[in-house]
PDB file of N, CA and C in Angstrom:
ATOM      1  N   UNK A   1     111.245 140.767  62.966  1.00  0.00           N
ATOM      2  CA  UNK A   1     110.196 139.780  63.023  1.00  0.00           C
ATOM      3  C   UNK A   1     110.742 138.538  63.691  1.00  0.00           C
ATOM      4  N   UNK A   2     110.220 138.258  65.127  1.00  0.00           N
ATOM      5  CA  UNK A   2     110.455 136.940  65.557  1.00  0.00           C
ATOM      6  C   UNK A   2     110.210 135.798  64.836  1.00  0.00           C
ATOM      7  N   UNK A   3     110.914 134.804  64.854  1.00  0.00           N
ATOM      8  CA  UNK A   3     110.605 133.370  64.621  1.00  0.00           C
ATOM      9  C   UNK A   3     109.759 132.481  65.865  1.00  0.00           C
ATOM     10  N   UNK A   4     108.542 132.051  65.174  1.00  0.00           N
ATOM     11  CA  UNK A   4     108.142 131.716  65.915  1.00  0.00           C
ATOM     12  C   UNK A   4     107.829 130.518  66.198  1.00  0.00           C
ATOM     13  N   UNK A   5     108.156 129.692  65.293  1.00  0.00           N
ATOM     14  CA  UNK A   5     108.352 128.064  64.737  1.00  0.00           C
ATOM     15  C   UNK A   5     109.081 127.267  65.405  1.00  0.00           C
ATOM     16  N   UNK A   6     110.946 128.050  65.672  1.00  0.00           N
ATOM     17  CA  UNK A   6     111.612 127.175  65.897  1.00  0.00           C
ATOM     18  C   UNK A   6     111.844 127.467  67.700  1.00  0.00           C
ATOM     19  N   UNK A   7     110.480 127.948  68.414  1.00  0.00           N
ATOM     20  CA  UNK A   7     110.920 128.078  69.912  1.00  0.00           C
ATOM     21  C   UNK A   7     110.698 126.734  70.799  1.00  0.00           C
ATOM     22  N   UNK A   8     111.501 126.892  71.732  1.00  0.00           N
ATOM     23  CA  UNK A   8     111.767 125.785  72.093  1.00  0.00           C
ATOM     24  C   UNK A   8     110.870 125.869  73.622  1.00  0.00           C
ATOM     25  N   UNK A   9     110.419 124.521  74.185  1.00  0.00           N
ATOM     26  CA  UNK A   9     109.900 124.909  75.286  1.00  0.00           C
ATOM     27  C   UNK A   9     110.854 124.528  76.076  1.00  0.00           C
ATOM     28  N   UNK A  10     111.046 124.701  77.141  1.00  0.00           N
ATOM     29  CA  UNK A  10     111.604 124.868  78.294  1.00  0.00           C
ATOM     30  C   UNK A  10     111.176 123.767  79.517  1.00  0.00           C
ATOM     31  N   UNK A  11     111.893 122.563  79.909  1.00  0.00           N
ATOM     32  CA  UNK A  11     111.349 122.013  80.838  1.00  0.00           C
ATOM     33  C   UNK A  11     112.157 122.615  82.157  1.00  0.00           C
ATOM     34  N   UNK A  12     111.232 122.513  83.408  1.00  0.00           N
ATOM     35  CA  UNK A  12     111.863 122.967  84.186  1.00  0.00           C
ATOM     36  C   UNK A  12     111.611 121.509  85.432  1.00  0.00           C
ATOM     37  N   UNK A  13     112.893 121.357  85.822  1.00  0.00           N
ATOM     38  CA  UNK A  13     112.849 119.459  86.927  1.00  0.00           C
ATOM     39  C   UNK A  13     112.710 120.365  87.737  1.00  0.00           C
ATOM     40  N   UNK A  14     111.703 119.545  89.149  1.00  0.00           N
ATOM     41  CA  UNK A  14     112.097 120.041  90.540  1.00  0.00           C
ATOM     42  C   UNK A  14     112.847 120.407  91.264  1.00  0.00           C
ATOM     43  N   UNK A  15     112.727 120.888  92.210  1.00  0.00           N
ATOM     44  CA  UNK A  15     114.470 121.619  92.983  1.00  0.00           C
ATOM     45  C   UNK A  15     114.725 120.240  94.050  1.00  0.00           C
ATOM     46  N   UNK A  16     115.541 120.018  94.230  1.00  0.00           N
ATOM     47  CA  UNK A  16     115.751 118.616  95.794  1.00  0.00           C
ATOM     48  C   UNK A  16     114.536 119.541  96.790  1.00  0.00           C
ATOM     49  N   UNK A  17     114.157 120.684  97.080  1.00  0.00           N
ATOM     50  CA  UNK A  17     113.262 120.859  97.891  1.00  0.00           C
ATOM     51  C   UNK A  17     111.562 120.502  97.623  1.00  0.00           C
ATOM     52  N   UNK A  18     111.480 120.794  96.304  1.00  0.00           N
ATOM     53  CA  UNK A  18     110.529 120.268  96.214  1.00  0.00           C
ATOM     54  C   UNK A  18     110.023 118.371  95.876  1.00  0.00           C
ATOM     55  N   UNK A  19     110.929 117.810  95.472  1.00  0.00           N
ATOM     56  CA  UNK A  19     111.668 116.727  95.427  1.00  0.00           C
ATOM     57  C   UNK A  19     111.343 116.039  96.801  1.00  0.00           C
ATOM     58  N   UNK A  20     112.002 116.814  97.928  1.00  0.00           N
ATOM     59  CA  UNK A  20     112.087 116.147  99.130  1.00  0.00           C
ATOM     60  C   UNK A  20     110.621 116.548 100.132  1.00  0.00           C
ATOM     61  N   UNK A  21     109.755 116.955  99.403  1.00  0.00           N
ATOM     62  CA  UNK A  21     108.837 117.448 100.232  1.00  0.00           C
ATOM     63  C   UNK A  21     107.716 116.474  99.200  1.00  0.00           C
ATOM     64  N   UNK A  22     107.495 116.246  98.609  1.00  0.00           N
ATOM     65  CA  UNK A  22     106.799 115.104  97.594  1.00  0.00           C
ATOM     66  C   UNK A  22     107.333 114.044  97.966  1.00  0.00           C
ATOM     67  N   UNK A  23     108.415 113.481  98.398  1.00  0.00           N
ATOM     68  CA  UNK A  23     108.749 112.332  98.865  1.00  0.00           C
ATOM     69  C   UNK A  23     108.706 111.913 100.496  1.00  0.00           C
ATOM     70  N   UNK A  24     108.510 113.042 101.024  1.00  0.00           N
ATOM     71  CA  UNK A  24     108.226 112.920 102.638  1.00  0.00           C
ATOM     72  C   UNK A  24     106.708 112.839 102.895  1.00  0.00           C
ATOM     73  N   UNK A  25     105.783 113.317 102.072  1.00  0.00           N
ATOM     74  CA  UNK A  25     104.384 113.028 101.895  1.00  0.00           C
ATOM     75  C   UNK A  25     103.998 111.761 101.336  1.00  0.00           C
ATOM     76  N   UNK A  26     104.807 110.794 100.911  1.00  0.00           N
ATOM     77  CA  UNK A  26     104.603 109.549 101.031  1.00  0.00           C
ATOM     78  C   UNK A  26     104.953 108.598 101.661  1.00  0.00           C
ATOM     79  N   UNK A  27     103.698 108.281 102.741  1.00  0.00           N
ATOM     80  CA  UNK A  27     103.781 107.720 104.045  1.00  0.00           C
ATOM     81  C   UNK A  27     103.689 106.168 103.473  1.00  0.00           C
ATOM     82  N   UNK A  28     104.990 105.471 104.565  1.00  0.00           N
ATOM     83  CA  UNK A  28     105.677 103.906 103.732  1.00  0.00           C
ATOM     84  C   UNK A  28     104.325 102.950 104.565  1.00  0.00           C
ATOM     85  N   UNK A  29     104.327 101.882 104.058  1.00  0.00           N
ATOM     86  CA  UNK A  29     103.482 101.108 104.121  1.00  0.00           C
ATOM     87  C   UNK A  29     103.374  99.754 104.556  1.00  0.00           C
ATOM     88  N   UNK A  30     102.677  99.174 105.488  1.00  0.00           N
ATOM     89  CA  UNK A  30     103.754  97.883 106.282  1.00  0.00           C
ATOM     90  C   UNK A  30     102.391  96.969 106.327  1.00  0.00           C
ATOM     91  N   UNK A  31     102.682  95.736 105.851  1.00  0.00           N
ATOM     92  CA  UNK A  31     102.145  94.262 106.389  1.00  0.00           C
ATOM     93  C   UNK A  31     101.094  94.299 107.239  1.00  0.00           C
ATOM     94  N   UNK A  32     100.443  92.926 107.780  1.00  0.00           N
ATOM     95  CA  UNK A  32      99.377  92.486 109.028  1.00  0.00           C
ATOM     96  C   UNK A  32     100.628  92.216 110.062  1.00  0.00           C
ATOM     97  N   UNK A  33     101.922  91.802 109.354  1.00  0.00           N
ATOM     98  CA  UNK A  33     103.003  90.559 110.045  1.00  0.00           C
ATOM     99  C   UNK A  33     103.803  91.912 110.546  1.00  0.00           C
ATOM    100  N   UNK A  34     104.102  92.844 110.205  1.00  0.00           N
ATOM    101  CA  UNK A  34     105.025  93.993 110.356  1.00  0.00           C
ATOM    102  C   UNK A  34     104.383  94.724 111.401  1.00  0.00           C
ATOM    103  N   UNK A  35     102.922  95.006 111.427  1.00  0.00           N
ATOM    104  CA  UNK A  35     102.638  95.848 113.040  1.00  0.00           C
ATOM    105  C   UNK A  35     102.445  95.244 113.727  1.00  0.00           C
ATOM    106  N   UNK A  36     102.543  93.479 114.118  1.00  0.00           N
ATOM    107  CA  UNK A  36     103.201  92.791 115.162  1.00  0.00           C
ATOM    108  C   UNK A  36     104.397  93.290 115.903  1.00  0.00           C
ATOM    109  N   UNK A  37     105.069  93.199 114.781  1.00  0.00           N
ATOM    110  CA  UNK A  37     106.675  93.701 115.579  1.00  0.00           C
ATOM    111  C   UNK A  37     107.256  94.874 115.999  1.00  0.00           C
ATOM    112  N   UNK A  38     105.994  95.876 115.657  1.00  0.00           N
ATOM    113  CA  UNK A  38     105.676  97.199 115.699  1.00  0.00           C
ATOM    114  C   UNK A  38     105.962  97.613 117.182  1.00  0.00           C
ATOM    115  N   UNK A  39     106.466  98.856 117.685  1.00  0.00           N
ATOM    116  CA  UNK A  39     106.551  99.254 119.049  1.00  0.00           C
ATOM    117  C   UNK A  39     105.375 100.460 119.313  1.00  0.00           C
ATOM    118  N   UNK A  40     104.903 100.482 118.540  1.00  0.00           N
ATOM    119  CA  UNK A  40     103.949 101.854 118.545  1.00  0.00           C
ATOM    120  C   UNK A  40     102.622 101.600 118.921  1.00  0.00           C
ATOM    121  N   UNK A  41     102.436 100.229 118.994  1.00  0.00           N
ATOM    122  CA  UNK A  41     101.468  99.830 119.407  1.00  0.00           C
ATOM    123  C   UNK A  41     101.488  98.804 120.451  1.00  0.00           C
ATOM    124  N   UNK A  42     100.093  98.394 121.704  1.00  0.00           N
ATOM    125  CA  UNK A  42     100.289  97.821 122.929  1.00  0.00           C
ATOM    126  C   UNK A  42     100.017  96.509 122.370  1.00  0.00           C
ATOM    127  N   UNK A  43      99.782  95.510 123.121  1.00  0.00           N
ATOM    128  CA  UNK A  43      99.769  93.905 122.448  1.00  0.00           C
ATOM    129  C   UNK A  43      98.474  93.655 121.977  1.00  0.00           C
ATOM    130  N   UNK A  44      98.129  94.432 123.017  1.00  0.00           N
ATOM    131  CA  UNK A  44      96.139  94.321 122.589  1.00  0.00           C
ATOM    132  C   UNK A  44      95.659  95.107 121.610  1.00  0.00           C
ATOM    133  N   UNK A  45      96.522  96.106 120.892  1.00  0.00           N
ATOM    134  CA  UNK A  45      96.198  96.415 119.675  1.00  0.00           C
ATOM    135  C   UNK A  45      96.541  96.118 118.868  1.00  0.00           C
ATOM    136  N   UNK A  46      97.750  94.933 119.108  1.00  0.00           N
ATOM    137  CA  UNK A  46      98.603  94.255 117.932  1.00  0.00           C
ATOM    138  C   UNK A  46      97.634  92.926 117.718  1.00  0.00           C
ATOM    139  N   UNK A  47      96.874  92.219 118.749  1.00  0.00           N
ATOM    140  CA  UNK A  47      96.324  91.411 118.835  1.00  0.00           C
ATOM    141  C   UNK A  47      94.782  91.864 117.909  1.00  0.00           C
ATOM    142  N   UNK A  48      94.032  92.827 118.382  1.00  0.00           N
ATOM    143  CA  UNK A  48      92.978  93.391 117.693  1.00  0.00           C
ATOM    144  C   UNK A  48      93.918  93.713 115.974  1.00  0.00           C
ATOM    145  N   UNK A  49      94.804  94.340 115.813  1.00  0.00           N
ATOM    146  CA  UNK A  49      94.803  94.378 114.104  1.00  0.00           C
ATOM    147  C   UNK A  49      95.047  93.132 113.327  1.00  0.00           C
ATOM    148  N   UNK A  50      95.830  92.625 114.112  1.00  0.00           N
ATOM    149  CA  UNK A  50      95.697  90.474 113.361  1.00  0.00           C
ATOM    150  C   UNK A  50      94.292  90.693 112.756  1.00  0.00           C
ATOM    151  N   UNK A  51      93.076  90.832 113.409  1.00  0.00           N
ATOM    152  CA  UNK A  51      91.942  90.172 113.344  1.00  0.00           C
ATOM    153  C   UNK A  51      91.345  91.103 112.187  1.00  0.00           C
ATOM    154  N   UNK A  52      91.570  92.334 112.237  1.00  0.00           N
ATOM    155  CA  UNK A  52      90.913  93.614 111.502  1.00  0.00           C
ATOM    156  C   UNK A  52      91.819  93.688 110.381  1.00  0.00           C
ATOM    157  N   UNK A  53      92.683  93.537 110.143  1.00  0.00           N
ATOM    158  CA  UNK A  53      93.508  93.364 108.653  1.00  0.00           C
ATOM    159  C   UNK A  53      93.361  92.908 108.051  1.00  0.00           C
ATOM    160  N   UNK A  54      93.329  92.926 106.679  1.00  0.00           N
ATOM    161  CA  UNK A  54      93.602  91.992 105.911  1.00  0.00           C
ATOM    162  C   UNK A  54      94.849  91.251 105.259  1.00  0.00           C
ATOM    163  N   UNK A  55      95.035  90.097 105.229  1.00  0.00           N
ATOM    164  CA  UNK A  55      95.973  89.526 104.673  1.00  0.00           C
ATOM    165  C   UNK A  55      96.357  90.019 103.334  1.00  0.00           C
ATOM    166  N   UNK A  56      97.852  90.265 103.275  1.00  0.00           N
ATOM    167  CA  UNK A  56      98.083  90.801 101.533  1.00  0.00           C
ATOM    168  C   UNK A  56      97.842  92.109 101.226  1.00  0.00           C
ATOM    169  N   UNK A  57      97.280  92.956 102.435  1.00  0.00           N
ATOM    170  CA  UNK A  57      97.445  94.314 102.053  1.00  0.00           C
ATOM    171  C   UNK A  57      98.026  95.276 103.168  1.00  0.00           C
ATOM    172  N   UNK A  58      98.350  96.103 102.399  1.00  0.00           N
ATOM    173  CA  UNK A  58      99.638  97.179 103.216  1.00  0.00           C
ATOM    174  C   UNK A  58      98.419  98.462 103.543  1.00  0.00           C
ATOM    175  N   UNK A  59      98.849  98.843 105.044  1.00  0.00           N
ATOM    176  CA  UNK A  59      98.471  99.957 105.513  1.00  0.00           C
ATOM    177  C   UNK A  59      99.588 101.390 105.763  1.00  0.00           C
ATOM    178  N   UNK A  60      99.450 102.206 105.881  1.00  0.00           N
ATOM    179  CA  UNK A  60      99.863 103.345 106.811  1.00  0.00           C
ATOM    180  C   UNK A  60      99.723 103.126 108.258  1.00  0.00           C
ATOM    181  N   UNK A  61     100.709 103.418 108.680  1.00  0.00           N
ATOM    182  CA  UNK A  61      99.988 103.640 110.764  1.00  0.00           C
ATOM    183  C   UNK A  61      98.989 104.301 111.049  1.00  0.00           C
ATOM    184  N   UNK A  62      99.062 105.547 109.811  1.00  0.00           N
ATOM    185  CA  UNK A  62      97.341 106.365 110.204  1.00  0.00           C
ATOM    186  C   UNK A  62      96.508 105.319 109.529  1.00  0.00           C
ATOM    187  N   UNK A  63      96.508 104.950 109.063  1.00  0.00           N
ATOM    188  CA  UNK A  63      95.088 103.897 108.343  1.00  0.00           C
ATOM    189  C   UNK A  63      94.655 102.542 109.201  1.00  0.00           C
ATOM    190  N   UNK A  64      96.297 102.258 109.810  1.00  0.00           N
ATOM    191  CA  UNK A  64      96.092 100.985 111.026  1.00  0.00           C
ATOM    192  C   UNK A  64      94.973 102.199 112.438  1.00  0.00           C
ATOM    193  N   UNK A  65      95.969 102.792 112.842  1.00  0.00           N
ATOM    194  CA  UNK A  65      94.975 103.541 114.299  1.00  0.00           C
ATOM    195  C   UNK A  65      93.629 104.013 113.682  1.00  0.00           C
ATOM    196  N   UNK A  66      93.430 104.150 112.387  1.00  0.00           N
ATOM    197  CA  UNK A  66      92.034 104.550 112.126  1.00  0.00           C
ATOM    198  C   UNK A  66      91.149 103.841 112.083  1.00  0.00           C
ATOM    199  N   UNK A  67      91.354 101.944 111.684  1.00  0.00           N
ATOM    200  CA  UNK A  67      90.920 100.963 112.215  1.00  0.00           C
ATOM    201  C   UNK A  67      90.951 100.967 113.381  1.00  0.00           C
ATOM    202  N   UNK A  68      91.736 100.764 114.325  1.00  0.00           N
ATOM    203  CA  UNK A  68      91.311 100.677 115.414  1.00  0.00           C
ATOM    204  C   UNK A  68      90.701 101.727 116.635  1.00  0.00           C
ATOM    205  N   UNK A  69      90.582 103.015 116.011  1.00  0.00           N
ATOM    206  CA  UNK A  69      89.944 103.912 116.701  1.00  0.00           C
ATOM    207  C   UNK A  69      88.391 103.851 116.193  1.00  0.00           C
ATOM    208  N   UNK A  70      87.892 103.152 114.918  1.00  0.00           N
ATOM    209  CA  UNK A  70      86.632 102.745 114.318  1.00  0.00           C
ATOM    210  C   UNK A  70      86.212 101.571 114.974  1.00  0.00           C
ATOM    211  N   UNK A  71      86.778 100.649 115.309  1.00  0.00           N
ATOM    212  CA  UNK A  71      86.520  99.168 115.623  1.00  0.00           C
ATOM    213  C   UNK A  71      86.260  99.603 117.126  1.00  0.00           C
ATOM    214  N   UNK A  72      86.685 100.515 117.954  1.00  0.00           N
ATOM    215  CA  UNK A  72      86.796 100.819 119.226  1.00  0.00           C
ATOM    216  C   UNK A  72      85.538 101.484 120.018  1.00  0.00           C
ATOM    217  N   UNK A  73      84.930 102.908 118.942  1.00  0.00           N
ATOM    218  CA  UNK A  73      84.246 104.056 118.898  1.00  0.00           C
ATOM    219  C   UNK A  73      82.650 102.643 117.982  1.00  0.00           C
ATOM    220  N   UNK A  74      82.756 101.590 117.652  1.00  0.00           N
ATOM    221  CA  UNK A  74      81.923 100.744 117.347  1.00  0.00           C
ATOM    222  C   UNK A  74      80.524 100.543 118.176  1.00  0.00           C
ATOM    223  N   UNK A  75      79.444 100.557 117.828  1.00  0.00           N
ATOM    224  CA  UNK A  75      78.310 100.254 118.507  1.00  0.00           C
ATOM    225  C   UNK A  75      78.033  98.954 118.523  1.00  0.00           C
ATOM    226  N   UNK A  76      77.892  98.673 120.129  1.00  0.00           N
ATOM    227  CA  UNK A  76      78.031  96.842 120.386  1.00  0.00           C
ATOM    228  C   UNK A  76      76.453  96.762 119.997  1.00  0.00           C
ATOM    229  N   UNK A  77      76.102  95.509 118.940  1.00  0.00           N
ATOM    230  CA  UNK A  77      74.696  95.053 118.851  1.00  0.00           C
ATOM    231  C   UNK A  77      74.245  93.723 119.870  1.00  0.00           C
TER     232      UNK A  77
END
Protein backbone atom coordinates (compact mmCIF):
# COMPACT_ATOMS: atom_id res chain seq x y z
CA UNK A 1 0.00 0.00 0.00
CA UNK A 2 1.45 3.33 -1.18
CA UNK A 3 1.68 6.33 0.96
CA UNK A 4 0.03 8.80 -0.31
CA UNK A 5 0.24 11.80 2.09
CA UNK A 6 3.78 12.23 2.30
CA UNK A 7 4.41 12.74 -1.79
CA UNK A 8 6.22 15.32 -2.68
CA UNK A 9 5.68 17.50 -5.75
CA UNK A 10 8.31 18.05 -7.93
CA UNK A 11 9.28 21.51 -9.26
CA UNK A 12 10.80 21.50 -12.43
CA UNK A 13 13.07 25.34 -13.35
CA UNK A 14 13.55 26.04 -16.99
CA UNK A 15 16.41 24.77 -19.05
CA UNK A 16 18.93 28.10 -20.13
CA UNK A 17 17.07 27.20 -23.50
CA UNK A 18 14.01 27.87 -22.57
CA UNK A 19 15.22 30.66 -20.29
CA UNK A 20 16.95 32.21 -23.27
CA UNK A 21 14.15 32.06 -25.63
CA UNK A 22 11.62 33.91 -23.03
CA UNK A 23 14.20 36.42 -22.63
CA UNK A 24 14.94 37.11 -26.35
CA UNK A 25 11.09 37.66 -26.82
CA UNK A 26 11.40 40.58 -24.76
CA UNK A 27 11.89 43.36 -27.03
CA UNK A 28 13.99 46.38 -24.86
CA UNK A 29 12.41 49.58 -24.84
CA UNK A 30 13.78 53.16 -25.55
CA UNK A 31 12.75 56.91 -24.82
CA UNK A 32 11.28 59.97 -27.33
CA UNK A 33 15.24 61.24 -26.52
CA UNK A 34 16.83 57.69 -27.44
CA UNK A 35 15.31 57.30 -31.17
CA UNK A 36 16.92 60.64 -31.81
CA UNK A 37 20.19 59.13 -31.52
CA UNK A 38 18.89 56.15 -33.15
CA UNK A 39 20.62 55.04 -36.61
CA UNK A 40 17.72 53.06 -37.82
CA UNK A 41 15.94 55.76 -38.58
CA UNK A 42 16.29 58.93 -41.34
CA UNK A 43 16.10 62.54 -39.68
CA UNK A 44 12.72 63.02 -40.98
CA UNK A 45 11.52 60.19 -39.11
CA UNK A 46 13.42 61.14 -36.11
CA UNK A 47 11.94 64.56 -36.56
CA UNK A 48 8.20 63.14 -37.19
CA UNK A 49 8.55 60.75 -33.82
CA UNK A 50 9.58 63.95 -31.53
CA UNK A 51 6.11 65.07 -32.47
CA UNK A 52 4.12 61.57 -32.34
CA UNK A 53 5.58 60.37 -28.98
CA UNK A 54 4.89 60.81 -26.02
CA UNK A 55 6.96 62.19 -23.37
CA UNK A 56 7.70 59.60 -20.42
CA UNK A 57 6.87 56.64 -22.31
CA UNK A 58 8.98 53.83 -23.74
CA UNK A 59 8.36 52.20 -27.10
CA UNK A 60 9.70 49.12 -29.06
CA UNK A 61 11.14 49.99 -32.65
CA UNK A 62 8.17 47.90 -33.87
CA UNK A 63 5.72 50.14 -31.98
CA UNK A 64 7.92 53.41 -33.05
CA UNK A 65 7.70 52.27 -37.19
CA UNK A 66 4.10 51.35 -36.45
CA UNK A 67 3.51 54.96 -35.58
CA UNK A 68 5.01 56.08 -38.21
CA UNK A 69 3.80 53.77 -40.89
CA UNK A 70 0.03 54.90 -39.30
CA UNK A 71 0.79 58.63 -39.23
CA UNK A 72 2.10 58.10 -42.95
CA UNK A 73 -0.77 55.58 -44.52
CA UNK A 74 -3.08 58.71 -42.63
CA UNK A 75 -5.99 60.33 -44.52
CA UNK A 76 -5.21 64.12 -45.07
CA UNK A 77 -8.63 66.07 -44.01
Amino acid sequence: MADTDNQETETVAPTKKETAASSASVEPRFGKEQFQESQQFTQIEKDTLSVLLEDGQNYTIGEAKRVLTEWLVKEVK
